[in-house]
Protein backbone atom coordinates (compact mmCIF):
# COMPACT_ATOMS: atom_id res chain seq x y z
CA UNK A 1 80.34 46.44 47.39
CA UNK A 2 80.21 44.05 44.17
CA UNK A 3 83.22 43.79 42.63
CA UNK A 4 82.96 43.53 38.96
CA UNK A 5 85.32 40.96 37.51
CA UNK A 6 88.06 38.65 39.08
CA UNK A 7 90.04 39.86 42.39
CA UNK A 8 93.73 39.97 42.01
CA UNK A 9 95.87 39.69 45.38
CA UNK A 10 98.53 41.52 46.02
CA UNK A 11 100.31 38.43 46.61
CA UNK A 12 100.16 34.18 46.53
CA UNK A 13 103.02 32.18 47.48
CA UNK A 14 103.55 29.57 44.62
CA UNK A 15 105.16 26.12 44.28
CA UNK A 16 108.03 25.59 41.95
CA UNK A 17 106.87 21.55 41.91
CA UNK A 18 109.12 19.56 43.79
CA UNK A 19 108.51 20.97 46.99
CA UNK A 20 106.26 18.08 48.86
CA UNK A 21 108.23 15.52 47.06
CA UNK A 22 111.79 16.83 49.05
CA UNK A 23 109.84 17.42 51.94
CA UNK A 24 108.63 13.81 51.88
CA UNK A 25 112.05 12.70 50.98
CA UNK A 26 113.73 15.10 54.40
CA UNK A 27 111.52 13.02 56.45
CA UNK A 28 112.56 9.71 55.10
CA UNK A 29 115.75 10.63 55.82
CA UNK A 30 115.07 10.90 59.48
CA UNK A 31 116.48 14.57 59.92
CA UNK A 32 114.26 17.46 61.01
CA UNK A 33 116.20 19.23 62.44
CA UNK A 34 118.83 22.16 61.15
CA UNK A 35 121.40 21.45 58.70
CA UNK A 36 120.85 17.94 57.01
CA UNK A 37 121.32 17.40 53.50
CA UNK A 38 118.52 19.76 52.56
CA UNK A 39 120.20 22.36 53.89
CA UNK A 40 123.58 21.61 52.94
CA UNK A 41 122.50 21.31 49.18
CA UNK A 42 120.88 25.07 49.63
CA UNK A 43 124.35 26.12 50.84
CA UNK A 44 125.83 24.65 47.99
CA UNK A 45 123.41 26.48 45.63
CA UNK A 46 123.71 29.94 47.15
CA UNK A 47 126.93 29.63 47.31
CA UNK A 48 127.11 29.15 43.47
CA UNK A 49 124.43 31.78 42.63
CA UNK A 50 126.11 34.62 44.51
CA UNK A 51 129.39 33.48 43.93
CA UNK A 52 130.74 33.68 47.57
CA UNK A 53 132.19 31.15 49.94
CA UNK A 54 130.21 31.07 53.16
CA UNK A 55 126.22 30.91 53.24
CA UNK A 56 124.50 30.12 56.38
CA UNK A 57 120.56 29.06 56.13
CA UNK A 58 118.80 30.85 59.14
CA UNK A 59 115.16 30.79 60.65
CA UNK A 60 114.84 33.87 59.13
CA UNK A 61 116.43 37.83 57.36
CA UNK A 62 115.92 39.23 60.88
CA UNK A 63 118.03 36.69 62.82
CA UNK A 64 120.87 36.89 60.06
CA UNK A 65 120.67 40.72 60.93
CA UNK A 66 120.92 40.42 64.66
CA UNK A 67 124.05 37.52 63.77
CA UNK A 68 125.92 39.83 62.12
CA UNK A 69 125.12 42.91 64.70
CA UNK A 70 127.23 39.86 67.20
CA UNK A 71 129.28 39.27 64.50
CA UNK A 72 130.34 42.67 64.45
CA UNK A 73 130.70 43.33 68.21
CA UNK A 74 128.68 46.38 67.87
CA UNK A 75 127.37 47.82 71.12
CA UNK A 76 126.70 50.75 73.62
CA UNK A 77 128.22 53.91 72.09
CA UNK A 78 128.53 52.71 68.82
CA UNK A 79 126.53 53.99 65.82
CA UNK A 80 125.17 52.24 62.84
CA UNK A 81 123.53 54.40 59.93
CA UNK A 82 120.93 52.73 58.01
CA UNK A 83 118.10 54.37 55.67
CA UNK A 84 114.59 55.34 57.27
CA UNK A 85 112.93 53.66 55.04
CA UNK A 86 113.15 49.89 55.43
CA UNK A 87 111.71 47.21 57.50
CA UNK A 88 112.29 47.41 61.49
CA UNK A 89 114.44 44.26 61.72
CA UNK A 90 117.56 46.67 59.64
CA UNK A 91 117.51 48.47 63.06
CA UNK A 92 116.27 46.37 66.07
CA UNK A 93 118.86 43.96 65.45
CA UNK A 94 121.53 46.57 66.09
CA UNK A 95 119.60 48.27 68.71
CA UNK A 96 119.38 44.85 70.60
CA UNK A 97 122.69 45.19 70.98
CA UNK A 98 122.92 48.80 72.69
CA UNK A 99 124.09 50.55 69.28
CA UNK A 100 122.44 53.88 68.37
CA UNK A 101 120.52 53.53 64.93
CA UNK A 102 121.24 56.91 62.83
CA UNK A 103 118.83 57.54 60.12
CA UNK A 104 119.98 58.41 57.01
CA UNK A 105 117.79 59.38 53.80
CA UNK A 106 117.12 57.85 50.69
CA UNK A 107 117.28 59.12 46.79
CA UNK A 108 114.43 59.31 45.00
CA UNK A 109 115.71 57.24 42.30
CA UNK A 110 116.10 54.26 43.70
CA UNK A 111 114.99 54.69 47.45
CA UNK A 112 117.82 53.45 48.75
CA UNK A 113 120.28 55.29 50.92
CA UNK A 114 121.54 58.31 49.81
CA UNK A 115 125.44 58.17 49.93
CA UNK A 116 125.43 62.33 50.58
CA UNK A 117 123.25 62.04 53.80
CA UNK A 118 125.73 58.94 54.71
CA UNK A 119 128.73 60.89 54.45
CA UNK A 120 127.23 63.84 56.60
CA UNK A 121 125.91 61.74 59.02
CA UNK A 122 129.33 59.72 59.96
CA UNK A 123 131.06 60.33 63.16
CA UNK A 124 133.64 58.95 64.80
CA UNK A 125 131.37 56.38 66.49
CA UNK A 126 129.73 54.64 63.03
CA UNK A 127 130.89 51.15 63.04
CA UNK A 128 128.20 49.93 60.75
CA UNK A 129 126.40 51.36 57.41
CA UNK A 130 123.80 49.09 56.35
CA UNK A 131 123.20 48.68 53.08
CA UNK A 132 119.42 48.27 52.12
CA UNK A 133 119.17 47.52 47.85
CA UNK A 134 115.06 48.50 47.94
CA UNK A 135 113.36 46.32 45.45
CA UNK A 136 116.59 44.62 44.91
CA UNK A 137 118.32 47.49 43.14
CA UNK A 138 121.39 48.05 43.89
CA UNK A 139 122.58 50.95 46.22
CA UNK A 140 125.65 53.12 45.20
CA UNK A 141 128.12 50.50 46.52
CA UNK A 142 131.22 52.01 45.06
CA UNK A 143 130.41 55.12 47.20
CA UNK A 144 129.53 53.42 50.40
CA UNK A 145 132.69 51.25 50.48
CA UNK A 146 134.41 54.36 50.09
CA UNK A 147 133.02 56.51 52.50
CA UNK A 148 132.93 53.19 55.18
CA UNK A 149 136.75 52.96 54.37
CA UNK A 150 137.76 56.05 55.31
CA UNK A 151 135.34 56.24 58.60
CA UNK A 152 136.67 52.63 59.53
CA UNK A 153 132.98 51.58 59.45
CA UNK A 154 131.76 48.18 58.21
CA UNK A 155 128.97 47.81 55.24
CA UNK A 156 126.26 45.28 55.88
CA UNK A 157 124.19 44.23 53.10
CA UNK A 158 120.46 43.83 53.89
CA UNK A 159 119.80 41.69 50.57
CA UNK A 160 116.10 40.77 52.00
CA UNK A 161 115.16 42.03 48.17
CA UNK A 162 117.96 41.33 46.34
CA UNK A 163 118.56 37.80 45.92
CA UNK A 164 119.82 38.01 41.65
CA UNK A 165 120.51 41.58 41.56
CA UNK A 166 123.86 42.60 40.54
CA UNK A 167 125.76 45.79 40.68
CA UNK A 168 128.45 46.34 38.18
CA UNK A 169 128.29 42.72 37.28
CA UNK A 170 128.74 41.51 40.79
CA UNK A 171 126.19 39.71 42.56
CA UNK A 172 124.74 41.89 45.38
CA UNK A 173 125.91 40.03 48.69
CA UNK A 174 129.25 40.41 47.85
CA UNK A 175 129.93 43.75 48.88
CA UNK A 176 129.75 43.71 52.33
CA UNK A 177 131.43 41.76 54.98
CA UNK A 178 128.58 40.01 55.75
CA UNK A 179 125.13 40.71 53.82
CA UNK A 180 121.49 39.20 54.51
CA UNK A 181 118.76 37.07 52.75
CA UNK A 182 115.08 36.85 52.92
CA UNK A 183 112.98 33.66 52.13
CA UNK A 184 109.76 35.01 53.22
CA UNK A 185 106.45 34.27 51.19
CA UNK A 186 106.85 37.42 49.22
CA UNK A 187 110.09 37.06 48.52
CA UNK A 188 111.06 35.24 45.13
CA UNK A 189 112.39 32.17 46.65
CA UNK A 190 110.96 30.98 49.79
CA UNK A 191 110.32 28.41 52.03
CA UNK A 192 107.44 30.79 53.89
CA UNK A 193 110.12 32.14 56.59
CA UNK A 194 113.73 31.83 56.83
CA UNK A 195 117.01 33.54 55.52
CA UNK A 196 120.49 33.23 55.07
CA UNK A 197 123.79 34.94 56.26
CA UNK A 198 126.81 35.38 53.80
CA UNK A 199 130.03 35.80 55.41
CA UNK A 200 132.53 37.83 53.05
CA UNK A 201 134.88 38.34 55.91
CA UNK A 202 137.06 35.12 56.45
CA UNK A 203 137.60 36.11 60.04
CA UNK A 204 134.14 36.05 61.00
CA UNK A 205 133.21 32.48 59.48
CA UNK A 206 133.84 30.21 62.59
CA UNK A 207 132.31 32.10 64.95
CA UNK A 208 129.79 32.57 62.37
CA UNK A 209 128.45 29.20 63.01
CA UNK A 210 129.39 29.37 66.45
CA UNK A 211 126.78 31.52 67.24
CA UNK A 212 124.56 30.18 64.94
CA UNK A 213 124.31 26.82 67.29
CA UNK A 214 123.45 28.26 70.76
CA UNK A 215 126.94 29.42 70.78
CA UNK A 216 128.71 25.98 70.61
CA UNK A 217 130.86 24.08 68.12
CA UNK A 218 128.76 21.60 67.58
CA UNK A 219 129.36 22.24 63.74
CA UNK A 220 132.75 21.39 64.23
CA UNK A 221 131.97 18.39 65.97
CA UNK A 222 129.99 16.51 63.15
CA UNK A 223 132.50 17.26 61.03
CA UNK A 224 134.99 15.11 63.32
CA UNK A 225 137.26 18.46 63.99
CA UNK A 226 136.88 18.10 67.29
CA UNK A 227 135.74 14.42 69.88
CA UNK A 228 133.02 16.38 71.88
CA UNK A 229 130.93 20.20 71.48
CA UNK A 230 130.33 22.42 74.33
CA UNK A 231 129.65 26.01 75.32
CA UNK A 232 131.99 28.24 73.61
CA UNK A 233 130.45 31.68 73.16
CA UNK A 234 127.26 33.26 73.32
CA UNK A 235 125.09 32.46 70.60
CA UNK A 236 121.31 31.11 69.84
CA UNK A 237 119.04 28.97 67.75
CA UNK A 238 118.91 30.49 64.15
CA UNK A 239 119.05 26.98 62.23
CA UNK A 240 115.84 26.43 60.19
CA UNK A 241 114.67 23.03 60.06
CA UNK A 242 115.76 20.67 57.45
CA UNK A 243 111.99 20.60 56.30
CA UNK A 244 111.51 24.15 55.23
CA UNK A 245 115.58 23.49 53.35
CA UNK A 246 113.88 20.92 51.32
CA UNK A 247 111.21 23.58 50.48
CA UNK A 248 113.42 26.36 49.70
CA UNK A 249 115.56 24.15 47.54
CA UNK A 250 112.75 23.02 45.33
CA UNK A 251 112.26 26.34 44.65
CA UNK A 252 116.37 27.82 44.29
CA UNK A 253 116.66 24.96 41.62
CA UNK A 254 113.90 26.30 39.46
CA UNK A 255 114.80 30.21 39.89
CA UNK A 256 116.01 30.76 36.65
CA UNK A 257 111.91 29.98 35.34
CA UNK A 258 110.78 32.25 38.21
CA UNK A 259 113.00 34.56 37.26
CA UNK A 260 112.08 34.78 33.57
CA UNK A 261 108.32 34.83 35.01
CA UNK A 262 108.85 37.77 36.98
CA UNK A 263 110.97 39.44 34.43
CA UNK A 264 108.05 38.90 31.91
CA UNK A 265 105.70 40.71 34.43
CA UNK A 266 107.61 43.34 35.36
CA UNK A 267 108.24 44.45 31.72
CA UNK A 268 104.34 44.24 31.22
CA UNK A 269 103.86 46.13 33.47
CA UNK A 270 106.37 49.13 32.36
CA UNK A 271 105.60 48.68 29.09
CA UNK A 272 101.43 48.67 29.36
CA UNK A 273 101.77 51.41 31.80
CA UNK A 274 104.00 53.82 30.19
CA UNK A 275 101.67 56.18 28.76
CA UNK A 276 99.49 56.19 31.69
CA UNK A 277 102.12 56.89 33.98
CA UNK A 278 103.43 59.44 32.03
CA UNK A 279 100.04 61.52 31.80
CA UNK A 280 99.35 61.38 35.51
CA UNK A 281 103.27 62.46 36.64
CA UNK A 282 103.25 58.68 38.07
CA UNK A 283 106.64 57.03 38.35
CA UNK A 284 107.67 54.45 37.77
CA UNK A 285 110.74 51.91 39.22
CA UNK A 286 114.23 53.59 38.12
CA UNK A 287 116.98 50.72 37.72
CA UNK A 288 120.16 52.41 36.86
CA UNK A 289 121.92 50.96 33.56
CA UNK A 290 124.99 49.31 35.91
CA UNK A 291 122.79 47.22 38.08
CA UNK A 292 120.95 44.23 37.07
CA UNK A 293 117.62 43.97 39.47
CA UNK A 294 115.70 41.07 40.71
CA UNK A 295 112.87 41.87 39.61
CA UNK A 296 111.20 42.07 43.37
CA UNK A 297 108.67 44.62 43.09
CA UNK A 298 106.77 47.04 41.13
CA UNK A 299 106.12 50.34 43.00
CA UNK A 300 104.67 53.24 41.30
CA UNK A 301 105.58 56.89 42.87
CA UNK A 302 102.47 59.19 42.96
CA UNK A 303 102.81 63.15 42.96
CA UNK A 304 100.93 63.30 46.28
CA UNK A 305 99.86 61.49 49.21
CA UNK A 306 96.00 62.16 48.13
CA UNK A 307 96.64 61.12 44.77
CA UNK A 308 98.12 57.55 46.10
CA UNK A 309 95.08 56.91 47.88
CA UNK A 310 92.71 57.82 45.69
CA UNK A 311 94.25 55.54 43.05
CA UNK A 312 94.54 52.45 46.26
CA UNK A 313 90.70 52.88 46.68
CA UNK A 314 89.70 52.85 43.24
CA UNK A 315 91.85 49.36 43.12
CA UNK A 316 90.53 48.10 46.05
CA UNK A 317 87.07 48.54 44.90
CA UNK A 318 87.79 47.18 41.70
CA UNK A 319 88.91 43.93 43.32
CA UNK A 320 92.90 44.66 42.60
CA UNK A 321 94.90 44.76 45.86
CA UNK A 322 98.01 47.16 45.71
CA UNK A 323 99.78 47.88 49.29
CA UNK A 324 101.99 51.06 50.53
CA UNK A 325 105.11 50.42 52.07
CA UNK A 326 107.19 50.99 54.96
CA UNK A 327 106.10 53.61 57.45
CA UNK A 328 109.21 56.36 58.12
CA UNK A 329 111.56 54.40 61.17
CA UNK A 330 112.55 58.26 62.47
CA UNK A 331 109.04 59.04 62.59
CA UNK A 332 107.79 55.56 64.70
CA UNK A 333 107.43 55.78 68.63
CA UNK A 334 110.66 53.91 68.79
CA UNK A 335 111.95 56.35 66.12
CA UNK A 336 111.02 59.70 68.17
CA UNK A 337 112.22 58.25 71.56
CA UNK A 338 115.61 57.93 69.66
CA UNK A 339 115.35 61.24 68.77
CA UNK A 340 114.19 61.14 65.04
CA UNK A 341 111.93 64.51 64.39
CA UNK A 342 109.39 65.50 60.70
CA UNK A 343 111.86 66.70 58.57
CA UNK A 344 115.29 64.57 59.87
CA UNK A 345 114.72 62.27 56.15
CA UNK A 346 112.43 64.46 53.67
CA UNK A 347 112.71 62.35 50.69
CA UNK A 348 112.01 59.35 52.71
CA UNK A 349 108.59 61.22 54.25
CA UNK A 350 107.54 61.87 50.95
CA UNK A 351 108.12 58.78 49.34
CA UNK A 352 106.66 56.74 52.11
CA UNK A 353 103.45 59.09 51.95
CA UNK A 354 103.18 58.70 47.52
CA UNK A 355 104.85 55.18 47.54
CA UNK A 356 102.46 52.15 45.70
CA UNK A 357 103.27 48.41 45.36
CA UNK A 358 101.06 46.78 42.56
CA UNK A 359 100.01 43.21 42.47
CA UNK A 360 103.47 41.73 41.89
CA UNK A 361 104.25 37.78 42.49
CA UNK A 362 105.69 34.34 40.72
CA UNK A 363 102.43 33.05 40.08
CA UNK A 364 100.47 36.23 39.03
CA UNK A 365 98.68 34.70 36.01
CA UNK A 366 98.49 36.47 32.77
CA UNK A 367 94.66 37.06 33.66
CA UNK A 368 95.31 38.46 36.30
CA UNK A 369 97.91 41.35 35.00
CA UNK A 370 95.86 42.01 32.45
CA UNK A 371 92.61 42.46 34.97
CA UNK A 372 94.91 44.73 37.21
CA UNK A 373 96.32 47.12 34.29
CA UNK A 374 92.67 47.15 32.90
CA UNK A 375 91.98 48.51 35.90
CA UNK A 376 94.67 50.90 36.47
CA UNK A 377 94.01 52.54 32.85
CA UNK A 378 90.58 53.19 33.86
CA UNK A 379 91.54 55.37 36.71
């Protein structure tokens, strides 16, 4: 099929500009390998934009998941709730560790977990609720920490999104006792993959980077706490290479010009699409007055399944590439042989089924938008 006028991806990783030059510079410096100054400098930055005190790079959101699944000592008999709808790694990294996912289900608001299905879904076994902020907006943290206080439980941040959201004027990573980053190349910083853990809890901290080097103290050891490093706990490889620091910090020191990019597109898009939206019963994102969001996506919520593809097609054809999202976890073969059934998460079937992302990245020219909405007011 022609396609008449210019394609639009749903996504292109973009430079910030200093990028090669740091990368360049990390090699000069004769240190490859995890946490040289590259990395240390990122620290330093997070650490400052999220206003916390401990920040560990990682090779990636998923390995910062399964650290703080160790981190927590979760294991065989122990539950941890988490929403349905989010990416695998929430789960497998508890599951890895023996504990029983529980799936709870989102509001249709926000999509993130709903705090009612939390409460009815905590037993005496929860250890962990993990807190998913979908799109980077904020879930209901004031209930959570309330209901994981009185079940004992722990809240885990999974902050993959939500790298300069904010919930009640806190920066989201705060809130939990530890909380995970993405860097992925659709996130809005990256270094193409890696992540970060924040560690809230001050008693988790040194073993924190314990197991972050094979389960050693070699950290201490360059720091001249201790004359020698050896095998102190279990533990595995989750440093990122100094290279892909000096590539990630390029881009954390020019965030506050992504962000004001992004912020510009998103607001195009709500405002251009309004009307449209409005005629069709389309939806579109809900960010709660309290929360400040990162501006991470741009999903539009279709009355029906049908409807949603009909609309995807039309793109498609038209050379604009929109993408659904996550697939139901209860509803997955790993989902049913845990026991998840149709039915166990409603809001999160139907959302998954009417659930579009449009075109939605740092370097989406204004060309671009303005091809895609042309498009999408056509249909």
């Amino acid at each position: 099929m022609t396609v008449a006028g210019p394609r639009v991806p749903f996504n292109r990783p973009a430079l910030a500009g200093r990028e090669m030059e740091y990368m360049h510079d990390a090699v000069q410096r004769s240190h490859l390998s995890g946490d040289g100054w590259y990395t240390r400098r990122c620290h330093e930055l997070l650490r400052e934009i999220l206003a916390v005190q401990h920040v560990l790079l990682t090779t990636s959101c998923t390995h910062a998941l399964e650290m703080a699944a160790i981190l927590l000592e979760v294991g065989p008999g122990d539950e941890v709730i988490l929403p349905s709808f989010t990416f695998v790694s929430s789960a497998n990294a508890f599951v890895l560790r023996g504990a029983r996912p529980v799936f709870a289900d989102i509001r249709l608001d926000t999509f993130n977990l709903d705090e009612e299905d939390v409460q009815r879904k905590i037993t005496s076994r929860t250890r962990v609720i993990v807190a998913v902020h979908y799109g980077g907006v904020a879930c209901e943290m004031d209930a959570l920490q309330e209901i994981a206080r009185a079940a004992g439980a722990v809240i885990v941040e999974d902050a993959a999104h939500a790298l300069f959201g904010s919930y009640r004027g806190r920066p989201l990573g705060q809130f939990g006792a530890l909380a995970t980053l993405s860097f992925h190349e659709t996130k809005n910083i990256t270094c193409g993959e890696g992540g970060a853990l924040v560690v809230n809890d001050p008693r988790l901290v040194d073993r924190a980077e314990i197991l972050r080097e094979k389960g050693t103290n070699r950290s201490r050891f360059f720091r001249g706490e201790v004359d020698k490093y050896s095998w102190v706990d279990i533990g595995s490889s989750y440093l990122p290479s100094d290279l892909l620091a000096a590539f990630l910090l390029a881009q954390l020191e020019e965030s506050e010009r992504s962000q004001r990019r992004r912020r510009e597109l998103w607001e195009t898009y709500a405002g251009d699409l309004a009307d449209w939206a409005a005629a069709r019963g389309v939806r579109l994102p809900v960010v709660p007055a309290d929360r400040e969001q990162p501006f991470h996506l741009f999903p539009l919520l279709f009355p029906s399944l049908a409807d949603r593809e009909q609309f995807r097609v039309r793109l498609q054809d038209a050379g604009v590439y929109s993408a659904f999202h996550y697939l139901p976890l209860h509803l997955s073969k790993m989902g049913r042989s845990l026991g998840g059934q149709p039915g166990d998460c409603p809001v999160t079937e139907s959302v998954s089924d009417c659930l579009l992302r449009l075109p939605f990245f740092t370097g989406l020219t204004n060309a671009e938008q303005r091809r895609a909405i042309e498009v999408i007011l056509e249909s």
